[in-house]
Protein backbone atom coordinates (compact mmCIF):
# COMPACT_ATOMS: atom_id res chain seq x y z
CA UNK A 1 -35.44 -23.54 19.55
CA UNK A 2 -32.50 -21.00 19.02
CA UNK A 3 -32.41 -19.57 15.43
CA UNK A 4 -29.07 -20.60 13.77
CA UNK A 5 -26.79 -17.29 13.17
CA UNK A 6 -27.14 -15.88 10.30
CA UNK A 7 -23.78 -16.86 8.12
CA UNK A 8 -21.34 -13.89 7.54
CA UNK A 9 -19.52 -12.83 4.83
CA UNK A 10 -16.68 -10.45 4.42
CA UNK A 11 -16.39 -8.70 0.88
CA UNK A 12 -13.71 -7.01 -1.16
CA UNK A 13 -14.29 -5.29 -4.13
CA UNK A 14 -11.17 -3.86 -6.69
CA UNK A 15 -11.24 -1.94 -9.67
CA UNK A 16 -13.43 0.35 -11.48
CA UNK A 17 -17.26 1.07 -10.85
CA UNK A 18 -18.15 -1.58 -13.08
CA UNK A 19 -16.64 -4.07 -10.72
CA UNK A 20 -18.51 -2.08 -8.23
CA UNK A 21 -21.62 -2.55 -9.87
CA UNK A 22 -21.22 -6.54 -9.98
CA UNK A 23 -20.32 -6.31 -6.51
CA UNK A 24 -23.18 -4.83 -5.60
CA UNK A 25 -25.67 -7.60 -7.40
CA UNK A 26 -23.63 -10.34 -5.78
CA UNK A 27 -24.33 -8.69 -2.04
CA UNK A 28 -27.84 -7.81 -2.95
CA UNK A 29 -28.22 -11.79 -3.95
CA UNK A 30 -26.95 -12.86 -0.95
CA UNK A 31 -28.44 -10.39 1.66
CA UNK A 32 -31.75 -11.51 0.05
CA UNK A 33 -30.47 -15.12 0.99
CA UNK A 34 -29.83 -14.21 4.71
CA UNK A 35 -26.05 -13.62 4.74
CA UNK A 36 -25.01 -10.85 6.63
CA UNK A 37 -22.06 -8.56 5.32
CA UNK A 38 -19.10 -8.46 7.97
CA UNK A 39 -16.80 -5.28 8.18
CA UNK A 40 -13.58 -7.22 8.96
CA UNK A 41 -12.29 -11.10 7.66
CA UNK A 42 -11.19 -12.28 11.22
CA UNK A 43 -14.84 -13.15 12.38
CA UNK A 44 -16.36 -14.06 8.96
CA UNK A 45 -17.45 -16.88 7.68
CA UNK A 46 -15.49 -16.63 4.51
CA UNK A 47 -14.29 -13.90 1.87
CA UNK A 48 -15.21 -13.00 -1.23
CA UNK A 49 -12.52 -10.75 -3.16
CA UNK A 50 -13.59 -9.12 -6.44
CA UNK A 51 -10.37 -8.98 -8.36
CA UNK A 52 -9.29 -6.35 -11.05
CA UNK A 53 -6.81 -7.56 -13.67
CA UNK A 54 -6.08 -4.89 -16.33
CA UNK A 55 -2.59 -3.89 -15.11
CA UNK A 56 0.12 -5.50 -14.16
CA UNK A 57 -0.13 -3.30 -10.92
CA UNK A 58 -3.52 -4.15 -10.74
CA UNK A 59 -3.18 -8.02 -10.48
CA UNK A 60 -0.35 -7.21 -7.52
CA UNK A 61 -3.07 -4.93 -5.75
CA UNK A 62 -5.81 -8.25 -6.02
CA UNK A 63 -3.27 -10.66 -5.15
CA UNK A 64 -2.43 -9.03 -2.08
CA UNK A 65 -5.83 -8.72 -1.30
CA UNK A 66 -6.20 -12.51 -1.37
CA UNK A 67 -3.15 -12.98 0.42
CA UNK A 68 -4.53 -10.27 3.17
CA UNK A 69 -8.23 -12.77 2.99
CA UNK A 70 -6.58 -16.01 3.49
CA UNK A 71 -4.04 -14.74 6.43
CA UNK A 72 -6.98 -13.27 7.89
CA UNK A 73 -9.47 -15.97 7.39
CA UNK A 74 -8.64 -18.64 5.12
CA UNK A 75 -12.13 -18.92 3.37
CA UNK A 76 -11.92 -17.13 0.25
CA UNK A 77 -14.04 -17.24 -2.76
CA UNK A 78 -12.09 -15.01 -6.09
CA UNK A 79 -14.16 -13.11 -8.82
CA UNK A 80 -13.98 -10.38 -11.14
CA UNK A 81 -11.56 -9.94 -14.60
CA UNK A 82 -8.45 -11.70 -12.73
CA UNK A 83 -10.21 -14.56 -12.27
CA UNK A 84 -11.02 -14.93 -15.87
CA UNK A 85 -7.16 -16.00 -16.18
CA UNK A 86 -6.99 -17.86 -13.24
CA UNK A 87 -3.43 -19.80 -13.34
CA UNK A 88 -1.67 -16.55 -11.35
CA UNK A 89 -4.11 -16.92 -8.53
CA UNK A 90 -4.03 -20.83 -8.13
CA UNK A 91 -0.15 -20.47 -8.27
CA UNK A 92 -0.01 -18.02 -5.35
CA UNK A 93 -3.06 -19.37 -3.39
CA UNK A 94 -4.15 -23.21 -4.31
CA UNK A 95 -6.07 -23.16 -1.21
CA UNK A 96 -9.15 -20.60 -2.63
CA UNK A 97 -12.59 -22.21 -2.56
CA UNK A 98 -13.63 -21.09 -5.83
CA UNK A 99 -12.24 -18.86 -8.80
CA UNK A 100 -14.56 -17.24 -11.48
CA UNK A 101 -15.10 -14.83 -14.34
CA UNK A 102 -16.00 -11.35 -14.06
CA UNK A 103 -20.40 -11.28 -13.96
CA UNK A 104 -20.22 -14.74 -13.34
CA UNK A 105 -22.84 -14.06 -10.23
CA UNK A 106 -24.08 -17.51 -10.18
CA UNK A 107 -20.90 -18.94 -10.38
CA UNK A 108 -19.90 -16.84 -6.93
CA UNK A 109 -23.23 -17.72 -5.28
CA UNK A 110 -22.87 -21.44 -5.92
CA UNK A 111 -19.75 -21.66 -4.68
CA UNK A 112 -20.39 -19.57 -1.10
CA UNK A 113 -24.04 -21.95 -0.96
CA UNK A 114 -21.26 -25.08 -1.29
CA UNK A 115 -18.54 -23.45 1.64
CA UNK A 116 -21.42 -22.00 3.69
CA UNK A 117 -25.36 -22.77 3.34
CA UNK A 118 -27.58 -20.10 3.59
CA UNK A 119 -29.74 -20.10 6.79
CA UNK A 120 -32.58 -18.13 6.56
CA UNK A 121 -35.49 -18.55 4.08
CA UNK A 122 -35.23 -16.15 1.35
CA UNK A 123 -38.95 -15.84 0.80
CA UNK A 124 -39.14 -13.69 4.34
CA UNK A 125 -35.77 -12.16 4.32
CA UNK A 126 -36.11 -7.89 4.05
CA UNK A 127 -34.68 -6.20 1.18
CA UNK A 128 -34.70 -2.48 0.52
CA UNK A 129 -36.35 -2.82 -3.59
CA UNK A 130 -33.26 -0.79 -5.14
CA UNK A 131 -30.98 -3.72 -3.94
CA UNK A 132 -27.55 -2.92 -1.39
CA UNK A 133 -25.23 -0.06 -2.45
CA UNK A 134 -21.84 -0.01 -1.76
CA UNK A 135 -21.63 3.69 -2.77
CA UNK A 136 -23.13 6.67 -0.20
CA UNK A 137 -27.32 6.10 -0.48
CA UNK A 138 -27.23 9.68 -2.84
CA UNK A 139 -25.10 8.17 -5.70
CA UNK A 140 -25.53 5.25 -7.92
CA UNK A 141 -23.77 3.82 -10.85
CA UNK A 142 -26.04 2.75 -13.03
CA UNK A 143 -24.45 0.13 -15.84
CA UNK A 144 -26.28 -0.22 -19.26
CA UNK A 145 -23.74 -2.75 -20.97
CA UNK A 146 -21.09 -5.35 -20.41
CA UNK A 147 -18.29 -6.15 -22.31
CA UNK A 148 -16.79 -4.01 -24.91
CA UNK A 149 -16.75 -4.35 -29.25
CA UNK A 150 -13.55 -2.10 -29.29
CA UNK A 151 -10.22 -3.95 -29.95
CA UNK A 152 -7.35 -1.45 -28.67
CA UNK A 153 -3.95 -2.62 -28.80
CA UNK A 154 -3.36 -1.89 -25.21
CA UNK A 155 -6.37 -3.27 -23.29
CA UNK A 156 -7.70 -6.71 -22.58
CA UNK A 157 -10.80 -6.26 -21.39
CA UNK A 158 -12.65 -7.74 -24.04
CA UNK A 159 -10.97 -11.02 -23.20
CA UNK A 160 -12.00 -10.35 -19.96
CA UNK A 161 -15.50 -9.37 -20.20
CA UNK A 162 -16.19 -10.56 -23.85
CA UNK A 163 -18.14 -8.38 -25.97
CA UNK A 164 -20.82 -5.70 -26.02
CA UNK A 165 -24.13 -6.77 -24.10
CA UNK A 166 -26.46 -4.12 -24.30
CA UNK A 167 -29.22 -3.93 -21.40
CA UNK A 168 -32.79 -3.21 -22.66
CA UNK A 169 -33.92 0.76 -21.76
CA UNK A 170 -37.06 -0.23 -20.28
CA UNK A 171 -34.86 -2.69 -17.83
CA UNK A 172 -32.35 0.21 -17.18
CA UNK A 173 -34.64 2.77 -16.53
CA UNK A 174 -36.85 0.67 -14.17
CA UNK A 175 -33.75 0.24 -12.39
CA UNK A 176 -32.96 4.19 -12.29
CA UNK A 177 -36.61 4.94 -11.42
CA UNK A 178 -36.45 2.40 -8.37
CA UNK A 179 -32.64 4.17 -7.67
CA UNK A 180 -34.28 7.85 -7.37
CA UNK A 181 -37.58 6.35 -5.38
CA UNK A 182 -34.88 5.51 -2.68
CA UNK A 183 -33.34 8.66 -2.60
CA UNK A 184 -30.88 8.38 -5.05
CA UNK A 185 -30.21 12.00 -6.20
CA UNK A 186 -27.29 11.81 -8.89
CA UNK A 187 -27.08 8.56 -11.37
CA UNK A 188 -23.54 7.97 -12.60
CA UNK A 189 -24.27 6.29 -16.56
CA UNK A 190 -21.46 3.28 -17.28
CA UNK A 191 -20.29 0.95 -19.30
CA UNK A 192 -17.05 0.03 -21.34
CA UNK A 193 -18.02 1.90 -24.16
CA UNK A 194 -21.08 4.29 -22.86
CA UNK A 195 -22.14 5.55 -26.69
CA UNK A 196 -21.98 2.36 -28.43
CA UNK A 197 -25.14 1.35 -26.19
CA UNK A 198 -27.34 -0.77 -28.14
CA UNK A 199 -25.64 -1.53 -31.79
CA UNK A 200 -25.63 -5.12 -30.64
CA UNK A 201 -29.52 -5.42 -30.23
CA UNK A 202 -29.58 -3.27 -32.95
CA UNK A 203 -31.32 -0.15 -30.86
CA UNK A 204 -34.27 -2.23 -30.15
CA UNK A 205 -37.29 -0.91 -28.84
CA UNK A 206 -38.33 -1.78 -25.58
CA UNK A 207 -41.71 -0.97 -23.09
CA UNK A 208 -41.59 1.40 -20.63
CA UNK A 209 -44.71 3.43 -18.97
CA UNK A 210 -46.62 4.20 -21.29
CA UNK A 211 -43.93 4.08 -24.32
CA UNK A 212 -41.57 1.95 -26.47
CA UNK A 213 -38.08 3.17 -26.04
CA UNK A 214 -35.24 2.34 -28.13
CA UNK A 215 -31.94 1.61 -26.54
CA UNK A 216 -29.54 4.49 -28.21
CA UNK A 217 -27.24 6.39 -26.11
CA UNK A 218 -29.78 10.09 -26.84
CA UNK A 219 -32.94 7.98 -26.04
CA UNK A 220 -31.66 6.82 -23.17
CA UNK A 221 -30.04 9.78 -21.90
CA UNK A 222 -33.12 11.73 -22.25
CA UNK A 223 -35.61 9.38 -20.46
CA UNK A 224 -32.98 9.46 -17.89
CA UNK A 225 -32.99 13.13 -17.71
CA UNK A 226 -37.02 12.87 -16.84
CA UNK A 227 -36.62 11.07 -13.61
CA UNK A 228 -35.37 14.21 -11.58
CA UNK A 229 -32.22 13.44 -10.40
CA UNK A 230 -28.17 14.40 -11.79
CA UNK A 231 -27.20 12.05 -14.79
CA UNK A 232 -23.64 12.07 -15.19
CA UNK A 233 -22.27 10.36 -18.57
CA UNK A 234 -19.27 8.51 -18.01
CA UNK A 235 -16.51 6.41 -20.46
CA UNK A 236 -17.90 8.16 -23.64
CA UNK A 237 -16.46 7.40 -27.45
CA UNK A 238 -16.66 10.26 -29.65
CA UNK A 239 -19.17 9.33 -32.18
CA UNK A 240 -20.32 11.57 -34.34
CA UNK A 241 -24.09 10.64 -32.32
CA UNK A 242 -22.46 12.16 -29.21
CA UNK A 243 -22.71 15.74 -30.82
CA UNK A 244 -26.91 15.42 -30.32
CA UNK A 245 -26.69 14.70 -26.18
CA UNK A 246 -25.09 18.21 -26.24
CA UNK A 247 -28.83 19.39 -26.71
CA UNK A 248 -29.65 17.70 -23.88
CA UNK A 249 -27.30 19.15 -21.54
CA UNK A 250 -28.21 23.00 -23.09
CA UNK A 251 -31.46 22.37 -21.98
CA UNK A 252 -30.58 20.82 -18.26
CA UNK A 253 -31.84 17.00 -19.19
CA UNK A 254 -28.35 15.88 -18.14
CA UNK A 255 -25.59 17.32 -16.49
CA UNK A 256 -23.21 19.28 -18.87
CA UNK A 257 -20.39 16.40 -18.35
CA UNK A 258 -18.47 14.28 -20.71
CA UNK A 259 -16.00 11.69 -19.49
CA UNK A 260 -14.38 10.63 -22.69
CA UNK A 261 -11.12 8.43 -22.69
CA UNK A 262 -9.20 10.14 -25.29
CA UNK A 263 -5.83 7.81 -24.72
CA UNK A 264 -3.78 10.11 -27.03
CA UNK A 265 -4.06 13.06 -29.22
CA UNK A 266 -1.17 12.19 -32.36
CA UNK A 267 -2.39 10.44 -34.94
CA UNK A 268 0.20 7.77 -35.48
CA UNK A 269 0.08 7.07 -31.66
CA UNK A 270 -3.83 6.70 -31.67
CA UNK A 271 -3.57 4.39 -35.03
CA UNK A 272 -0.98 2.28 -32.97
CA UNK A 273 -3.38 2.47 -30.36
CA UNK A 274 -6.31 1.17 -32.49
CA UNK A 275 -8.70 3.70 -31.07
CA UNK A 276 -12.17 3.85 -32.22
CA UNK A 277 -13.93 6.79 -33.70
CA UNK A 278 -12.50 9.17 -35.63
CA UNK A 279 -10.29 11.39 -33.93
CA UNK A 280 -8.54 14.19 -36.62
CA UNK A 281 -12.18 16.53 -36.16
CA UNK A 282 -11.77 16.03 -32.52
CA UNK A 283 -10.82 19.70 -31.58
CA UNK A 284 -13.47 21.26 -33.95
CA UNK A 285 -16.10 18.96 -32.34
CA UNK A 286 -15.19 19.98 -28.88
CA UNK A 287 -15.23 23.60 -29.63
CA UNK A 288 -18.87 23.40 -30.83
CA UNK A 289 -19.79 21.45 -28.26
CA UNK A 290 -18.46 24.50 -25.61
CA UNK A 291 -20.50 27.16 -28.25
CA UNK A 292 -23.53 25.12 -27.87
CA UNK A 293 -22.99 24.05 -23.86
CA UNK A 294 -20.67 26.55 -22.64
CA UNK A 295 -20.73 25.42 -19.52
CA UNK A 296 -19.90 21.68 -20.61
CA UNK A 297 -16.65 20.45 -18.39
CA UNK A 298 -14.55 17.64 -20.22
CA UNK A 299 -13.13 14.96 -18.52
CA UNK A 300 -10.23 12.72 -20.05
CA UNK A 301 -7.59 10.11 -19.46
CA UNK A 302 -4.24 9.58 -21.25
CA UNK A 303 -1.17 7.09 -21.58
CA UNK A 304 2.03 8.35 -22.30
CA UNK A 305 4.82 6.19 -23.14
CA UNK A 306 3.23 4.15 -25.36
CA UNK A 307 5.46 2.10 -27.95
CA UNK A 308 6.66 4.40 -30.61
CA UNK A 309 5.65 7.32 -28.85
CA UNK A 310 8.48 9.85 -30.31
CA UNK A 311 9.03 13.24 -28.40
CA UNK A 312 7.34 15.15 -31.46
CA UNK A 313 4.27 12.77 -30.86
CA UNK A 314 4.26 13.51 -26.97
CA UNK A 315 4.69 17.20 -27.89
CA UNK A 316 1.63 17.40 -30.26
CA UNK A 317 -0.60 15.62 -27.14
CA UNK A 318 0.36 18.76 -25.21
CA UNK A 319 -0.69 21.61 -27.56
CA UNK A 320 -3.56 19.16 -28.25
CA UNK A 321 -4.63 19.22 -24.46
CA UNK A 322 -4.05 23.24 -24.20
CA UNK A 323 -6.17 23.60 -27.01
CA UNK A 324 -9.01 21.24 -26.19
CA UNK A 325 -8.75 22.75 -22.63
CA UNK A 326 -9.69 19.64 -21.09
CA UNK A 327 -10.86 20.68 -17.34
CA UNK A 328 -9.73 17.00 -15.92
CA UNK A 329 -7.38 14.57 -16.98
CA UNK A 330 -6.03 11.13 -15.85
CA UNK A 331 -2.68 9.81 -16.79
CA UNK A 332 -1.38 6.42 -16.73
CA UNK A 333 2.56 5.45 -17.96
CA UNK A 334 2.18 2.73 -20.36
CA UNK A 335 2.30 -1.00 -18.74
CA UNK A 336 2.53 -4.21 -20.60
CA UNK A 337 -0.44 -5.93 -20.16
CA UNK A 338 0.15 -9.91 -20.50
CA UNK A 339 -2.27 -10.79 -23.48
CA UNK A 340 -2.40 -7.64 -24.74
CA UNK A 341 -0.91 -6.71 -28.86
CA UNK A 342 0.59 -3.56 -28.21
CA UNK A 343 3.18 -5.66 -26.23
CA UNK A 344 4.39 -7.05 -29.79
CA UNK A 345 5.08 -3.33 -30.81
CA UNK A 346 8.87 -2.17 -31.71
CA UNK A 347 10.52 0.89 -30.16
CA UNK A 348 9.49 0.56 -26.17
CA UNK A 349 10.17 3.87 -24.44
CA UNK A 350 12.27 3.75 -21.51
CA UNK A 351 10.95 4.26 -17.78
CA UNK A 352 12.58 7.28 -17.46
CA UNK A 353 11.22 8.78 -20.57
CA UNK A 354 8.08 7.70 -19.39
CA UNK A 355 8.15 9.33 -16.09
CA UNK A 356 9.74 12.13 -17.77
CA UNK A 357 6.12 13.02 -19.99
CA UNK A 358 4.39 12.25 -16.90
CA UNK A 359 5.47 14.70 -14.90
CA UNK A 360 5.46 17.35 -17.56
CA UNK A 361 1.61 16.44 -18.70
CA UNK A 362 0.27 16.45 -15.17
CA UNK A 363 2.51 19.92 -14.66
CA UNK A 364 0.94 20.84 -18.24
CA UNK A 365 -2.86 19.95 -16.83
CA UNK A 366 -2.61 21.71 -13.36
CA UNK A 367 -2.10 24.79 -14.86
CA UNK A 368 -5.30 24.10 -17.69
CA UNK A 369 -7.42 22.79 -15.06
CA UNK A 370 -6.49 25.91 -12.26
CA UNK A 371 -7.02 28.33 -15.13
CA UNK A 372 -10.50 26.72 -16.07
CA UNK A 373 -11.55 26.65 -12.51
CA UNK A 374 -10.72 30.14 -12.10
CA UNK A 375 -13.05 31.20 -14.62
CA UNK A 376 -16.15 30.13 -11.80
CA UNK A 377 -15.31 31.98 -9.19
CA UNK A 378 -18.02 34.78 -8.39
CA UNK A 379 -20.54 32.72 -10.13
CA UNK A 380 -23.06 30.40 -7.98
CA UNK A 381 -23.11 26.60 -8.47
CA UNK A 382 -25.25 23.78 -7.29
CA UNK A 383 -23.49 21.86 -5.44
CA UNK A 384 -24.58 18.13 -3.90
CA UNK A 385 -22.90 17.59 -0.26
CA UNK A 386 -20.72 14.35 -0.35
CA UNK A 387 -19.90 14.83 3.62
CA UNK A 388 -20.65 17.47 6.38
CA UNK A 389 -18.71 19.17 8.55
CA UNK A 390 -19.16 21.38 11.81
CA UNK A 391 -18.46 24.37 9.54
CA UNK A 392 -17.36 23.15 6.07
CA UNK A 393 -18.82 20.54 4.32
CA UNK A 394 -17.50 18.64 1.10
CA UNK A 395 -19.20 18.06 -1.74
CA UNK A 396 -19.61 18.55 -6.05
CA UNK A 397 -20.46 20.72 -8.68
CA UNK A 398 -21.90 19.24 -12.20
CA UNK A 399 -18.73 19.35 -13.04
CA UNK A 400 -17.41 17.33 -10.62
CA UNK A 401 -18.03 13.11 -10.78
CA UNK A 402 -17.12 11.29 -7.00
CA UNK A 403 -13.78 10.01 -6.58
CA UNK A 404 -11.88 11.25 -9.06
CA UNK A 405 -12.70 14.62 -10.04
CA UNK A 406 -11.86 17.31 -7.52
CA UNK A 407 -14.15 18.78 -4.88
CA UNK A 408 -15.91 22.15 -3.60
CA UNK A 409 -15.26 22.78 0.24
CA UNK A 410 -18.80 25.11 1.17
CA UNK A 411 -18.69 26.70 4.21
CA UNK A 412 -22.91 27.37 5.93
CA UNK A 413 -24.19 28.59 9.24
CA UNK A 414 -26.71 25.82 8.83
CA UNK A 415 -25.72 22.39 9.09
CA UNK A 416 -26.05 20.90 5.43
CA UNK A 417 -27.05 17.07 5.28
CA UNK A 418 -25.07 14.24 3.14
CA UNK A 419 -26.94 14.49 -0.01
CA UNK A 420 -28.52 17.62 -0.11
CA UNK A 421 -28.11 19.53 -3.45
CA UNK A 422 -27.46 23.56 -1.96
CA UNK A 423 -26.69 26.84 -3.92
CA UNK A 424 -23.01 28.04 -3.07
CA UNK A 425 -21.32 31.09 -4.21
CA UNK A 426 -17.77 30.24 -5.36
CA UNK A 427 -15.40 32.72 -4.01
CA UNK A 428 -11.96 30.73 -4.45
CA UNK A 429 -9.71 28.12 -6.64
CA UNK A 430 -6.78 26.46 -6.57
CA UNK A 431 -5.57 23.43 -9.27
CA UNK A 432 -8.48 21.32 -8.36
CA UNK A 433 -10.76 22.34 -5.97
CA UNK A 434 -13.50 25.34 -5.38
CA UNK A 435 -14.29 26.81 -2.00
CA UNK A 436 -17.30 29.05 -1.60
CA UNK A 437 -20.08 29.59 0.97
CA UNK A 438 -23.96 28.87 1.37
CA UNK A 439 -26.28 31.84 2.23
CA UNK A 440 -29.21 31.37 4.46
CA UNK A 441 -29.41 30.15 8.63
């Protein structure tokens, strides 16, 4: 008797790496099931499309995808933080097979067991033990909370994701441990709010090895640092707690890297904002932090135009940023998202004001971040190879996180494999990028 083909299922997946992440536990669920992952929807069995709805844009980018999924196929299943305010979707597309929340894994596997039974037996089904990646086999984001306590005036993703579930240490760090066995060489650390890690559960102890460890951002971050690969700390508050990770970083535990969401710099804006954690010390914090780690690289994003931004307030967050000499920053124009309470706020700016600061704070942070990346060439970096090339191959510094930091281009006589961590001297910059070269045949 023939074996039935296994069922196949196309998958989208929007947003940030947290989506990611979920996206990655739904395909590991239903490889383990039998399914097999298609590249294209024309030929699957049905669709699964793992929305993002934080920005208006956003939304449009999801809905299109859905459009593009039932053109294509017709089949579609809809997840992720647009589904959790489903009316816009059933609007556009009543014919979806199923609409859910963002985590709701169960909820997405029920409803693709209902549209397309599972063939094999999952009991014999072949499953690599660190689960499917949807990022290259050397990096890994590894997520140690959902949801988010924060209430910013601007953002909805509490509504969207509820609030702050911490993840027991032991369970995270069995899941980094099996991530490294597999070859993983460079952990990405995320959440919505990466230092407020485990004030719900009230930092509770947990087993691992040999050990109880608590889950606080330092404990973590240092068992993390003992497992021998990168551990890049991503979507960081600044606590007055962060100031002890620093120690960490001195001493090589985890990569001397800070993403931290700033949003602003002007007090007034930032109150308007709603913005946790004290910001007024902010400079004098950073500027210890570079004594103690001086080879720490800051990472940011901002939003300009926000309501009752005046031109004084946009002009302190530019002596702000040339003082902090933040090495990479994001900036988004402020959009109205629907549900969100800065949308209540007087004194809009206008799009063109909007664009205006834009273009004058990304000028502003090409010329911060070329003269900070000046300041490494001559010196030798590690560097861990993202793709290879006949000659040059791409990859990062410490410095550098995958997709939206910038890049060094190393040029070797020997060819360099995807995931390799090599010594390069640096012997060029430009506004975002290193090139050097790799010694040795």
């Amino acid at each position: 008797m023939n074996q039935a083909a296994a069922p196949k299922v196309s998958f989208v997946s929007l947003g940030c790496p947290k989506a990611l992440v979920d996206s990655e536990r739904i395909i590991t669920r239903l490889r383990a099931e039998g399914y097999e992952l298609a590249r294209k929807h024309d030929g699957a069995d049905l669709v699964i499309v793992n929305t993002c709805g934080f920005l208006d844009s956003a939304k449009q980018e999801s809905l299109g995808a859905i459009g593009d999924a039932m053109a294509e196929n017709g089949r579609v299943i809809v997840t992720g933080c647009m589904g959790a305010e489903p009316e816009q979707i059933e609007a556009a597309y009543p014919g979806v097979l199923s609409i859910s929340g963002p985590q709701q894994y169960e909820s997405v596997l029920d409803a693709v067991h209902r549209a397309l039974p599972p063939v094999h037996n999952p009991h014999l089904d072949l499953l690599p033990p660190q689960g499917i990646k949807l990022t290259p086999r050397h990096y890994a984001y590894l997520k140690i909370s959902e949801g988010c306590n924060n209430r910013c005036s601007f953002c909805i993703i509490p509504k969207l994701r509820g609030d702050l579930v911490s993840r027991p240490a032991g369970e995270v760090l069995r899941e980094a441990e099996k991530l490294v066995t597999a070859g993983v060489r460079e952990l990405l650390v995320i959440s919505q709010d990466t230092s407020a890690y485990g004030v719900d559960i009230k930092y509770a102890d947990s087993p691992w090895k040999d050990r109880q460890v608590r889950a606080r951002f330092f404990d973590l971050a240092k068992e993390l640092g003992e497992l021998g690969a990168w551990v890049r700390l991503q979507y960081v508050y600044p606590y007055p707690h962060v100031d002890e990770v620093i120690g960490l970083m001195t001493q090589g535990k985890v990569l001397p890297y800070l993403d931290i969401p700033f949003q602003h710099a002007s007090p007034e804006v930032l109150k308007a904002m709603k913005r946790p954690a004290a910001q007024e010390k902010t400079l004098a914090r950073i500027k210890k932090w570079r004594e103690e780690c001086p080879d720490l690289t800051l990472r940011s994003t901002f939003i300009v135009g926000f309501p009752g931004e005046t031109d004084s307030d946009f002009a302190y967050l530019l002596d702000w940023l040339e003082e902090a000499e933040i090495d990479r920053a994001g900036c988004f124009k402020y959009e109205p998202v629907a549900g969100a309470t800065s949308n209540a706020l007087g004194n809009h700016v206008p799009p063109e004001i909007k664009q205006e600061r834009w273009n004058a704070l990304m000028a502003r942070q090409q010329k911060i971040s070329a003269r900070r990346l000046k300041r490494r060439v001559g010196t030798r970096q590690q560097i861990i190879i993202d793709e290879v090339g006949p000659t040059v191959s791409k990859g990062r510094s410490k410095a550098d996180a995958p997709q939206i930091d910038g890049a060094v281009y190393v040029s070797s006589r020997r060819p360099l494999k995807v995931g390799e961590i090599v010594t390069a001297k640096i012997e060029r910059s430009d506004q975002y990028d290193l090139h050097g070269s790799v010694a040795g045949f």
